[in-house]
C-alpha atoms as a PDB file:
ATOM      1  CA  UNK A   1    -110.996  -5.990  44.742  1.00  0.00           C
ATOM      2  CA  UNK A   2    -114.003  -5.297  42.601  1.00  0.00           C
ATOM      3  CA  UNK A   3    -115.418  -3.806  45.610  1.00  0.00           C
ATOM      4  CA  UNK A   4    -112.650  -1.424  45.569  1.00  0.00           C
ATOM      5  CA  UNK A   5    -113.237  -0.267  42.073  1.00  0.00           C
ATOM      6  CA  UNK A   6    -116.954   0.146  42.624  1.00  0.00           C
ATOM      7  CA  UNK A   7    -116.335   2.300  45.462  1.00  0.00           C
ATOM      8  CA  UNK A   8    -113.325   4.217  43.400  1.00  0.00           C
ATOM      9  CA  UNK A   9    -115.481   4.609  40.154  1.00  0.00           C
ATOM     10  CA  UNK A  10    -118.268   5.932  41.869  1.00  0.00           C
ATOM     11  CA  UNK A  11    -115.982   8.616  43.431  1.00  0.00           C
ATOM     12  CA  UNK A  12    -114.792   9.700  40.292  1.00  0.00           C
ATOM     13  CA  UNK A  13    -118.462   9.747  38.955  1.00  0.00           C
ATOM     14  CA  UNK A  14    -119.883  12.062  41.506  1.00  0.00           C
ATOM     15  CA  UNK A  15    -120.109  15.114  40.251  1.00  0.00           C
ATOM     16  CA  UNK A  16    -119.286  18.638  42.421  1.00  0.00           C
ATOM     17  CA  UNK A  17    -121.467  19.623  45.243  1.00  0.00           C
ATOM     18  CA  UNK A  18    -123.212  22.472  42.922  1.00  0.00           C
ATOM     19  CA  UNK A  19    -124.713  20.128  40.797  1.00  0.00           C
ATOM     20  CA  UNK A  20    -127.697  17.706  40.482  1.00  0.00           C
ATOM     21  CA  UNK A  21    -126.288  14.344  40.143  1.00  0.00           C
ATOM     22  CA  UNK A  22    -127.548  11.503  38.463  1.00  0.00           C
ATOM     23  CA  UNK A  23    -124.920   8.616  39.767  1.00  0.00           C
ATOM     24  CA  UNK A  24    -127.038   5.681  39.299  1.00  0.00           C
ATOM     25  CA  UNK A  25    -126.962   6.470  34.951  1.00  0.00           C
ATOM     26  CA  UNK A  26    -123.211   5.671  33.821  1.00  0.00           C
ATOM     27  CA  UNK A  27    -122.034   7.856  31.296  1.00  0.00           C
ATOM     28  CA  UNK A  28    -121.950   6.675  27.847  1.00  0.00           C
ATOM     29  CA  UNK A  29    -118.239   5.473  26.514  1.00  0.00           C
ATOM     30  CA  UNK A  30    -116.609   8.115  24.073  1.00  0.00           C
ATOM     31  CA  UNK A  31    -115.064   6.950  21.126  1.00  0.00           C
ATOM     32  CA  UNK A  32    -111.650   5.382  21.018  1.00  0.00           C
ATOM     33  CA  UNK A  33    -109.049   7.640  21.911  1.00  0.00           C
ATOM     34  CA  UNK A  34    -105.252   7.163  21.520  1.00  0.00           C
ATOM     35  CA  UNK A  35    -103.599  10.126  22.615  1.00  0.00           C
ATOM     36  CA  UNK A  36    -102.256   9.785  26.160  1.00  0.00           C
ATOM     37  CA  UNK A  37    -101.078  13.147  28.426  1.00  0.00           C
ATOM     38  CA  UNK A  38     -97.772  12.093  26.933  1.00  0.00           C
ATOM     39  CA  UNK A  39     -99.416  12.485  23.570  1.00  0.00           C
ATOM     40  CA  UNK A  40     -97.630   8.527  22.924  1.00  0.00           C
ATOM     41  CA  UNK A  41    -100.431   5.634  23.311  1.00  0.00           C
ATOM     42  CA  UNK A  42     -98.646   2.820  24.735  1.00  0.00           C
ATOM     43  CA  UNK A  43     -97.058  -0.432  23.285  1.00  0.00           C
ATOM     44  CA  UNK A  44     -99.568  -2.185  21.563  1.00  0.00           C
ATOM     45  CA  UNK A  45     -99.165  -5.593  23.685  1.00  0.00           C
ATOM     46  CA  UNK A  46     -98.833  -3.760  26.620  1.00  0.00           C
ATOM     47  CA  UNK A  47    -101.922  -1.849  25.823  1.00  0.00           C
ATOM     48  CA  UNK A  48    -103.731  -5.444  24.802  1.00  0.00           C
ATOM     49  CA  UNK A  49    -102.889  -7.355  28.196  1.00  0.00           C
ATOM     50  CA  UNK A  50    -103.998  -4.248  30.005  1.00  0.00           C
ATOM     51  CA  UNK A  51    -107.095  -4.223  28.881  1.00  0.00           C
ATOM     52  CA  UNK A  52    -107.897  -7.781  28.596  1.00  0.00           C
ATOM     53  CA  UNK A  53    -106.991  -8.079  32.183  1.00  0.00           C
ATOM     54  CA  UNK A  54    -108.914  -5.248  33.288  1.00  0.00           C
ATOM     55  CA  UNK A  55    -111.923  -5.792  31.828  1.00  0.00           C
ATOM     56  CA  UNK A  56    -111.851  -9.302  32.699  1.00  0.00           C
ATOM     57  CA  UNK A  57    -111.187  -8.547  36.550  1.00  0.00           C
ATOM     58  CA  UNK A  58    -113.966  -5.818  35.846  1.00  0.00           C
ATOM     59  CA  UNK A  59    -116.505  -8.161  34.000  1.00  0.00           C
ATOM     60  CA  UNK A  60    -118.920  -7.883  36.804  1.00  0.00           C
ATOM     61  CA  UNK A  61    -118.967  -3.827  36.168  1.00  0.00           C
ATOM     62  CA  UNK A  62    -119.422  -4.294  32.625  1.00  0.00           C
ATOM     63  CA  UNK A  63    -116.036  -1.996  32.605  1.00  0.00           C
ATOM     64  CA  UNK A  64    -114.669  -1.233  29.210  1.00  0.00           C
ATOM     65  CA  UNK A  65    -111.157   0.522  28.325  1.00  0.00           C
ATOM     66  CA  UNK A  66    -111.303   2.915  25.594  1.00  0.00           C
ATOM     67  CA  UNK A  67    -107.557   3.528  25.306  1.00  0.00           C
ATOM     68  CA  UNK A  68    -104.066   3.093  27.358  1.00  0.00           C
ATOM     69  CA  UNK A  69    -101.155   5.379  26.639  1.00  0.00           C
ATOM     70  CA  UNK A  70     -98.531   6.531  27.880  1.00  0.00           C
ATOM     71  CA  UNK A  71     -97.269   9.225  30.653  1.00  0.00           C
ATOM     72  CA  UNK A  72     -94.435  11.275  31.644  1.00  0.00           C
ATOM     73  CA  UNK A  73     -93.447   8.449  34.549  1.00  0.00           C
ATOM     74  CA  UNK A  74     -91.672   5.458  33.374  1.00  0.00           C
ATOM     75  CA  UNK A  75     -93.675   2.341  34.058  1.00  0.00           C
ATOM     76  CA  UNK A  76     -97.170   4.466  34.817  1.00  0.00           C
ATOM     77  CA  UNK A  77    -100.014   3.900  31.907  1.00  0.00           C
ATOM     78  CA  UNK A  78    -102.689   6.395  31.545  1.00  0.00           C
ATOM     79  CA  UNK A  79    -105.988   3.909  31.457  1.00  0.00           C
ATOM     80  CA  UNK A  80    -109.553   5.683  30.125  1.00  0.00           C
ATOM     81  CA  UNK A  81    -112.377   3.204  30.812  1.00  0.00           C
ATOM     82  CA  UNK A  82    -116.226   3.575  30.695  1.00  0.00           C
ATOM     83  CA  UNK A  83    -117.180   6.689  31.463  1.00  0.00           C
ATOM     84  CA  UNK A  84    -114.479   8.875  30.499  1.00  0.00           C
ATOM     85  CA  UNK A  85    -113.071   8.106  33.729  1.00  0.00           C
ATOM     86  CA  UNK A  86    -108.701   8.483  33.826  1.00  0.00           C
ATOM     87  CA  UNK A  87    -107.145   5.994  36.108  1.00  0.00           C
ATOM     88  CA  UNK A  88    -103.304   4.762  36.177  1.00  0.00           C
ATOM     89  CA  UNK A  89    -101.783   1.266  36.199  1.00  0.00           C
ATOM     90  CA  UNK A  90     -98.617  -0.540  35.889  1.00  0.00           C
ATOM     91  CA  UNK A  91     -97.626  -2.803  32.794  1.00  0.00           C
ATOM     92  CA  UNK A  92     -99.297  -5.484  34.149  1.00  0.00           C
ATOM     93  CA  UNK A  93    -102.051  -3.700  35.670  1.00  0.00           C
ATOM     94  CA  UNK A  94    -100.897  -5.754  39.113  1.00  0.00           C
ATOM     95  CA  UNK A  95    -101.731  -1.944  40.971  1.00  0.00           C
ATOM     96  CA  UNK A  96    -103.637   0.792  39.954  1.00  0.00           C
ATOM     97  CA  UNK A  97    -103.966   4.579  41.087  1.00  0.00           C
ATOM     98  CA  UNK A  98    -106.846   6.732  41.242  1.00  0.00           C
ATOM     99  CA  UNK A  99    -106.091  10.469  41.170  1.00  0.00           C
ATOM    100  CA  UNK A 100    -104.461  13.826  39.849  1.00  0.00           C
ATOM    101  CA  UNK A 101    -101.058  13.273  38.017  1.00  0.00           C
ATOM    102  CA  UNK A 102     -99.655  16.544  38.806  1.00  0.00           C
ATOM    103  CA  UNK A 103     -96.792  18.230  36.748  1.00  0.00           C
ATOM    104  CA  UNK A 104     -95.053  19.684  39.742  1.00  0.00           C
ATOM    105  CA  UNK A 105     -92.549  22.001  38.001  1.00  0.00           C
ATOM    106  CA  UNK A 106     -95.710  23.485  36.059  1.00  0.00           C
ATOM    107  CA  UNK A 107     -98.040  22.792  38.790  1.00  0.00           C
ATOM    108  CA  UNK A 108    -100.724  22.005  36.448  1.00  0.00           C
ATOM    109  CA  UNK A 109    -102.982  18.466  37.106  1.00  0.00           C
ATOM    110  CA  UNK A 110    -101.712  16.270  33.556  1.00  0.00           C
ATOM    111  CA  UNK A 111    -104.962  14.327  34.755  1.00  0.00           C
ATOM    112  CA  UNK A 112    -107.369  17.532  34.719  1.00  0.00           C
ATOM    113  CA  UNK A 113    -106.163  18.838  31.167  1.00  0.00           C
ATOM    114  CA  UNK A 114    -105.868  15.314  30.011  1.00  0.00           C
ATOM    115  CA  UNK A 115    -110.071  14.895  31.138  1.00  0.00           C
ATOM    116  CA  UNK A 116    -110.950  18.259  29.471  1.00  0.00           C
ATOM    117  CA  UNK A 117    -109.771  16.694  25.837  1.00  0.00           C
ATOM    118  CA  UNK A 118    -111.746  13.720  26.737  1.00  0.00           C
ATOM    119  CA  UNK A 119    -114.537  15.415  27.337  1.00  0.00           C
ATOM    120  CA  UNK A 120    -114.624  18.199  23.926  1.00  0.00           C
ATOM    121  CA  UNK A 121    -117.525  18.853  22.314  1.00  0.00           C
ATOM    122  CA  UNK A 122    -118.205  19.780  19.170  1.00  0.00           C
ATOM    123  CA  UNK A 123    -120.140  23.495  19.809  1.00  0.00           C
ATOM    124  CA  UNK A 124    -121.387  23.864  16.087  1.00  0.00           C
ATOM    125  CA  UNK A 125    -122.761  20.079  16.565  1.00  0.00           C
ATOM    126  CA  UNK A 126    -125.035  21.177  18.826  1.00  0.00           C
ATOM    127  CA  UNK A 127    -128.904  21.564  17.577  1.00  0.00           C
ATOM    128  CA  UNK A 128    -129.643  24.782  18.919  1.00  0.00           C
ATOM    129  CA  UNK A 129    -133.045  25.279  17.065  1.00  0.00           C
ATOM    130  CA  UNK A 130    -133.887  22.839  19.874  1.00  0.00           C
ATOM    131  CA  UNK A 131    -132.553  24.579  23.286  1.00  0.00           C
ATOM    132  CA  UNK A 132    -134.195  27.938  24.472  1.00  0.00           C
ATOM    133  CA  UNK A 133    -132.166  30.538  23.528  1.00  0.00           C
ATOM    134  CA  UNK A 134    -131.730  33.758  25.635  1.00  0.00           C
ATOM    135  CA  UNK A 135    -129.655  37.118  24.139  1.00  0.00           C
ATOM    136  CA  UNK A 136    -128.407  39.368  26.667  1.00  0.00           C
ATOM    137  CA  UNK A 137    -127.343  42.355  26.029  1.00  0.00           C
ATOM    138  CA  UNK A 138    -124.983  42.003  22.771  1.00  0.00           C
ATOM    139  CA  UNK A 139    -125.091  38.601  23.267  1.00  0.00           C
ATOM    140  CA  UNK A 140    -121.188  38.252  22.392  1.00  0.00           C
ATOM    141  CA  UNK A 141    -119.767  36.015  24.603  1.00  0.00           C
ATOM    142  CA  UNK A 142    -121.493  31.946  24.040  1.00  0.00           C
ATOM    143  CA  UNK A 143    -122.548  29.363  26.509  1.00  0.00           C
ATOM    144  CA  UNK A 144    -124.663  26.379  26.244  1.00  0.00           C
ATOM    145  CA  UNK A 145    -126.058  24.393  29.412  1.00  0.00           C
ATOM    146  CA  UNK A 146    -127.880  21.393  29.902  1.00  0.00           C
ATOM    147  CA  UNK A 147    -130.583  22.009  32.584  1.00  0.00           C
ATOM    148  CA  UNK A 148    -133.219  20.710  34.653  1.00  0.00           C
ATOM    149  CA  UNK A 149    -136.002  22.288  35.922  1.00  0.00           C
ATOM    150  CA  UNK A 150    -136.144  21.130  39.375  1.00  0.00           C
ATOM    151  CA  UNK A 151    -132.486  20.759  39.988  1.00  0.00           C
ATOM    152  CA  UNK A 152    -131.833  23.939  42.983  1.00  0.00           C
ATOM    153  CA  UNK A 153    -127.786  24.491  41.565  1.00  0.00           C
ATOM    154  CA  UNK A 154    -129.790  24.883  37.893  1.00  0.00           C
ATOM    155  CA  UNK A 155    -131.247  27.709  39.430  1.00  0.00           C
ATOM    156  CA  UNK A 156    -128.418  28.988  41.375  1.00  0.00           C
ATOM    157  CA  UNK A 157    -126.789  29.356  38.097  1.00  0.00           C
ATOM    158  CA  UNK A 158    -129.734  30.941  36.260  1.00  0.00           C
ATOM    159  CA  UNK A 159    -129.397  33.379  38.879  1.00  0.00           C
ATOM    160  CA  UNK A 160    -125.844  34.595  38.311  1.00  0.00           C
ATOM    161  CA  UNK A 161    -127.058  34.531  34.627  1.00  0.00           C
ATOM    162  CA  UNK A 162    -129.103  37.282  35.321  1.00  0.00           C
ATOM    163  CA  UNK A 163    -126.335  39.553  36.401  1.00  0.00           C
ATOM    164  CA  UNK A 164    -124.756  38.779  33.207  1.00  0.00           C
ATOM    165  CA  UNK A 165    -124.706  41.028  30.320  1.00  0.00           C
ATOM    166  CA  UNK A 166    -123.255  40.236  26.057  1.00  0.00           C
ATOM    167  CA  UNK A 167    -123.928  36.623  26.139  1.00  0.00           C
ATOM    168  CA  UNK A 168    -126.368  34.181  24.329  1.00  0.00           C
ATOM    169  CA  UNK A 169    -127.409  31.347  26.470  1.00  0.00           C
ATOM    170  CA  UNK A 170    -128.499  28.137  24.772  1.00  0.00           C
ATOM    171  CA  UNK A 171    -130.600  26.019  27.474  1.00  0.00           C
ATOM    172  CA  UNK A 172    -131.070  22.524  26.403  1.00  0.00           C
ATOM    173  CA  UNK A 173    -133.569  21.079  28.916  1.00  0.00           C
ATOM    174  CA  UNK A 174    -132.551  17.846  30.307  1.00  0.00           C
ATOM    175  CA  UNK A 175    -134.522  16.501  33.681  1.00  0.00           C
ATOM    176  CA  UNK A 176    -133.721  13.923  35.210  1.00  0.00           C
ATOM    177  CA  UNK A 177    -136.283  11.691  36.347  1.00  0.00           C
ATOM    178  CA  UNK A 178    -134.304   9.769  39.241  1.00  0.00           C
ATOM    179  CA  UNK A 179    -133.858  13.200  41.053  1.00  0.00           C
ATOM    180  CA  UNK A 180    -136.688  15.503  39.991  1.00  0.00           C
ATOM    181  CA  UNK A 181    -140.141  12.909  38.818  1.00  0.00           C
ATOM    182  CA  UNK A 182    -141.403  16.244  37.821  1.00  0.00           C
ATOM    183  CA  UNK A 183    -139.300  17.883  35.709  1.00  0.00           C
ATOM    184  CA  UNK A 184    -139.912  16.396  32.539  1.00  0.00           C
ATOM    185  CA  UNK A 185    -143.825  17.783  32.456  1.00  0.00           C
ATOM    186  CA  UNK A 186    -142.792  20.810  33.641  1.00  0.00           C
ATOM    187  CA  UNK A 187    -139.551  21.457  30.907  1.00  0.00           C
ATOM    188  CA  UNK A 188    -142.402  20.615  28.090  1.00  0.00           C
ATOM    189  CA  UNK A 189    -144.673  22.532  29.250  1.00  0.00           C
ATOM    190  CA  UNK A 190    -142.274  25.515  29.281  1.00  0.00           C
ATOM    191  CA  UNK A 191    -141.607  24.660  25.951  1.00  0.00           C
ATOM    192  CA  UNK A 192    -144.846  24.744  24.485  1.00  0.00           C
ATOM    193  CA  UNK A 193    -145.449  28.506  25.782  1.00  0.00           C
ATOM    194  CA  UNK A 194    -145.651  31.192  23.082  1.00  0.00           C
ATOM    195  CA  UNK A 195    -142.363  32.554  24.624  1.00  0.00           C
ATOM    196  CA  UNK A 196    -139.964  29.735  26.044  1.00  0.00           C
ATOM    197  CA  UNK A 197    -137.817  31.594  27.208  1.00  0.00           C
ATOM    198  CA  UNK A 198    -140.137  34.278  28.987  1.00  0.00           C
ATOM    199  CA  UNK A 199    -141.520  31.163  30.558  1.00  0.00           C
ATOM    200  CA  UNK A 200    -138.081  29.434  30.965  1.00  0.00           C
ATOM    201  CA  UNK A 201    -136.686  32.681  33.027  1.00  0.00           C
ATOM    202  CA  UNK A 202    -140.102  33.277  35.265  1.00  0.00           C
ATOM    203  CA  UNK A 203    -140.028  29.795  36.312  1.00  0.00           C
ATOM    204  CA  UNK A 204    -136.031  29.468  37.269  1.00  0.00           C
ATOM    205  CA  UNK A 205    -135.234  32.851  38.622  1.00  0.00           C
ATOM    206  CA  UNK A 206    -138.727  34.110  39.456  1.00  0.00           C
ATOM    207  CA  UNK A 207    -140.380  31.062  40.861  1.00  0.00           C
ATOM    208  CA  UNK A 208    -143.697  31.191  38.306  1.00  0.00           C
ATOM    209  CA  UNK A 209    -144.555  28.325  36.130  1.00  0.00           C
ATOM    210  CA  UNK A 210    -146.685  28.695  33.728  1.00  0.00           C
ATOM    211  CA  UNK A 211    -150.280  26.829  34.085  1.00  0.00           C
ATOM    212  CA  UNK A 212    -151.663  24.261  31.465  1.00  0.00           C
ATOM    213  CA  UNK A 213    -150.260  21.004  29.949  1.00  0.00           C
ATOM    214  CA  UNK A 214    -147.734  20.573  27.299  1.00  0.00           C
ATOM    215  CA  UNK A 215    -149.795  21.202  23.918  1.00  0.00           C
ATOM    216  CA  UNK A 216    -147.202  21.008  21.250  1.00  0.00           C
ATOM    217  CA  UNK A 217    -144.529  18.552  19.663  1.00  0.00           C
ATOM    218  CA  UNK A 218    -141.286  19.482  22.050  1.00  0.00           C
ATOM    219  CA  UNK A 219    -138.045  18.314  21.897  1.00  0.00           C
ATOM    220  CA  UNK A 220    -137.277  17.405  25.725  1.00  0.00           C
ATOM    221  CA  UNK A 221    -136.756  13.506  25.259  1.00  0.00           C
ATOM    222  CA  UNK A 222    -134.271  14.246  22.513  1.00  0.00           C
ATOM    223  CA  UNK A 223    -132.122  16.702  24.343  1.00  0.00           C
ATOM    224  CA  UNK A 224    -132.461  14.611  27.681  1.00  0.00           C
ATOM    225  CA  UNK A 225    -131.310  11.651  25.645  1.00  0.00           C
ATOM    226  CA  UNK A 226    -128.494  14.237  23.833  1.00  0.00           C
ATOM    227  CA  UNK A 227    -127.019  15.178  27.271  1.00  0.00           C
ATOM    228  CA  UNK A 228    -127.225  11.455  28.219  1.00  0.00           C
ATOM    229  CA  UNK A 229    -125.392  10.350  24.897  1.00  0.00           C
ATOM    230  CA  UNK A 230    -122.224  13.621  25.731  1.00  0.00           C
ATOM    231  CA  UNK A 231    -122.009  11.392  28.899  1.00  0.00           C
ATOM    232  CA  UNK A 232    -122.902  14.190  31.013  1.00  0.00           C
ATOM    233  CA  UNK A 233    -124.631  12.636  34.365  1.00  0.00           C
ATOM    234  CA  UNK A 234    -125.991  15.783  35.664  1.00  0.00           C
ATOM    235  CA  UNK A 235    -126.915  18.907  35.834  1.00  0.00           C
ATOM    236  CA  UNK A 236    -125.807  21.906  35.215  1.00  0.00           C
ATOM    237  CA  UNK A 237    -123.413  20.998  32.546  1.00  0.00           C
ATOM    238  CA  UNK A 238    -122.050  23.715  30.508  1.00  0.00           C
ATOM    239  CA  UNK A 239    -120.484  23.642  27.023  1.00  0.00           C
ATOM    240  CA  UNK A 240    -118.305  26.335  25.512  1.00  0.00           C
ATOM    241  CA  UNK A 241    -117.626  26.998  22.233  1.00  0.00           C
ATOM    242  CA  UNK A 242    -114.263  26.065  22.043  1.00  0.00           C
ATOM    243  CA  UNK A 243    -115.561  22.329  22.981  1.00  0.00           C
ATOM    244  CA  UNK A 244    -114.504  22.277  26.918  1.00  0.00           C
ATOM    245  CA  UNK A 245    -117.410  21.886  29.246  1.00  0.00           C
ATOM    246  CA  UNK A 246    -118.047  22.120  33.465  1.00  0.00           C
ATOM    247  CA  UNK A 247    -120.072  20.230  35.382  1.00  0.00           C
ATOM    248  CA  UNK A 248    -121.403  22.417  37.936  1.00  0.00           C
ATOM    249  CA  UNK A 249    -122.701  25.483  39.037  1.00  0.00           C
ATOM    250  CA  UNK A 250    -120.086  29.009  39.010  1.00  0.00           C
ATOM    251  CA  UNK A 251    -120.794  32.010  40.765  1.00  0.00           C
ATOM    252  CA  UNK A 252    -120.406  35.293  39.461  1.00  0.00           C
ATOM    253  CA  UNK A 253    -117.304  36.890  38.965  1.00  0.00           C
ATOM    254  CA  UNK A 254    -116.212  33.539  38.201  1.00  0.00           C
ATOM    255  CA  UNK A 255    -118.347  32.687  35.833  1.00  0.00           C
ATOM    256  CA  UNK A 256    -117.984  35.332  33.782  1.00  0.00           C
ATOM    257  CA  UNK A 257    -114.571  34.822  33.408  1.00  0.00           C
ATOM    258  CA  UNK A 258    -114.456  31.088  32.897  1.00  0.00           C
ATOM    259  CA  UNK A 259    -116.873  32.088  29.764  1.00  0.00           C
ATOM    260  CA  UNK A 260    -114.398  34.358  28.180  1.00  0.00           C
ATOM    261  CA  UNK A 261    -111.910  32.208  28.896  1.00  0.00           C
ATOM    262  CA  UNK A 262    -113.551  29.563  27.104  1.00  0.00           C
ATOM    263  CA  UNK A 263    -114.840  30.967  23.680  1.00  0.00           C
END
């Protein structure tokens, strides 16, 4: 059985295709939560035996549960464990289900929206002075993305930035040093150029880095360990303003309009 939840967490933790992965780093756990999809968190003895009996079963995993609540089935709990990951049970947690909850007469995933409020960030809580900041055109429209150097999708998506026109792009460099052993030299030593984002731009849609060593105080352990702490596991991970965020790289037209969608 444990086997089965290793196998079933991992699933959940990879991210999409377009994105540099970092599976072997488990997210951190959010803060308690007690909302469920059904907005209800569930009984608190139910909610007590659930968790004591899954983390117990679990132990091995070092699996936590953050909160249990309540859906729109009868008898189905909505379970959030480590890693902001959403997984359903019974009351006595005897069977478990991995997987969308879909509202069929809305045809919208209850799991997906349900994720997205997990996963809100606060946009104004995000030190900016400390990502490389790019203004295109009237730089309206606001996105900020957590970024790595080496990772190929990082570039993809730097790419269909520069199609882009009225938007502000707030890179906060975060390699990962499983993936890319590299990255971390090369993100400082972007930094510490007279113009970051010059260098920032040449290097990941032009292909030129910049020679020299890092020479100056740079903040790339802090926002690798800032991504790290949002529970984001790879890269690129974009942030919104109004809080939601995407794992993964978007190409243009889409991108443009999951932006606007998302101020």
């Amino acid at each position: 059985m444990n086997k089965i939840l290793t196998r079933t967490a991992l699933s959940l933790l990879l991210l999409p295709l377009a994105a540099c992965g970092n599976e072997g780093k488990p997210a951190a756990a959010p803060a308690a939560q007690t909302a469920a999809v059904s907005g209800k968190a569930a009984d608190k003895s139910v909610a007590e035996s659930l968790k004591a009996k899954l983390e117990k079963t679990y132990e091995s995993q070092g699996l936590k549960v953050i909160s249990v609540g309540e859906t729109p089935v009868g008898g189905l709990y909505e379970v959030v464990v480590s890693g902001k990951q959403i997984v359903y049970t019974d009351a006595a947690g005897n069977y478990m289900l991995v997987g969308d909850l879909i509202d069929i007469n809305s045809q919208k995933s209850l799991t997906d929206e349900r994720a997205a409020e997990l996963n809100k960030i606060d946009f104004s809580s995000l030190p900016l002075d400390k990502a490389i900041k790019e203004v295109r055109g009237n730089g309206n429209l606001k996105i900020a993305v957590f970024s790595d150097p080496d990772c190929p999708f990082c570039r993809r998506l730097e790419a269909e930035f520069a199609k882009m026109t009225d938007v502000t792009i707030y890179t906060f460099m975060m390699p990962i040093a499983s993936l890319h052993p590299d990255a971390a030299r090369k993100a400082e030593i972007i930094w510490c150029q007279p113009d970051p984002t010059k260098a920032w731009t040449d290097w990941m849609r032009g292909g030129k880095m910049p020679q020299g060593e890092a020479n100056c105080e740079n903040p790339v352990a802090e926002t690798t360990s800032l991504g790290e702490q949002l529970g984001f596991n790879g890269t690129p991970t974009l942030v919104f303003p109004n809080g939601r965020t995407q794992s993964g790289y978007s190409p243009m037209p889409m991108l443009q309009e999951i932006i606007e969608k998302n101020q």
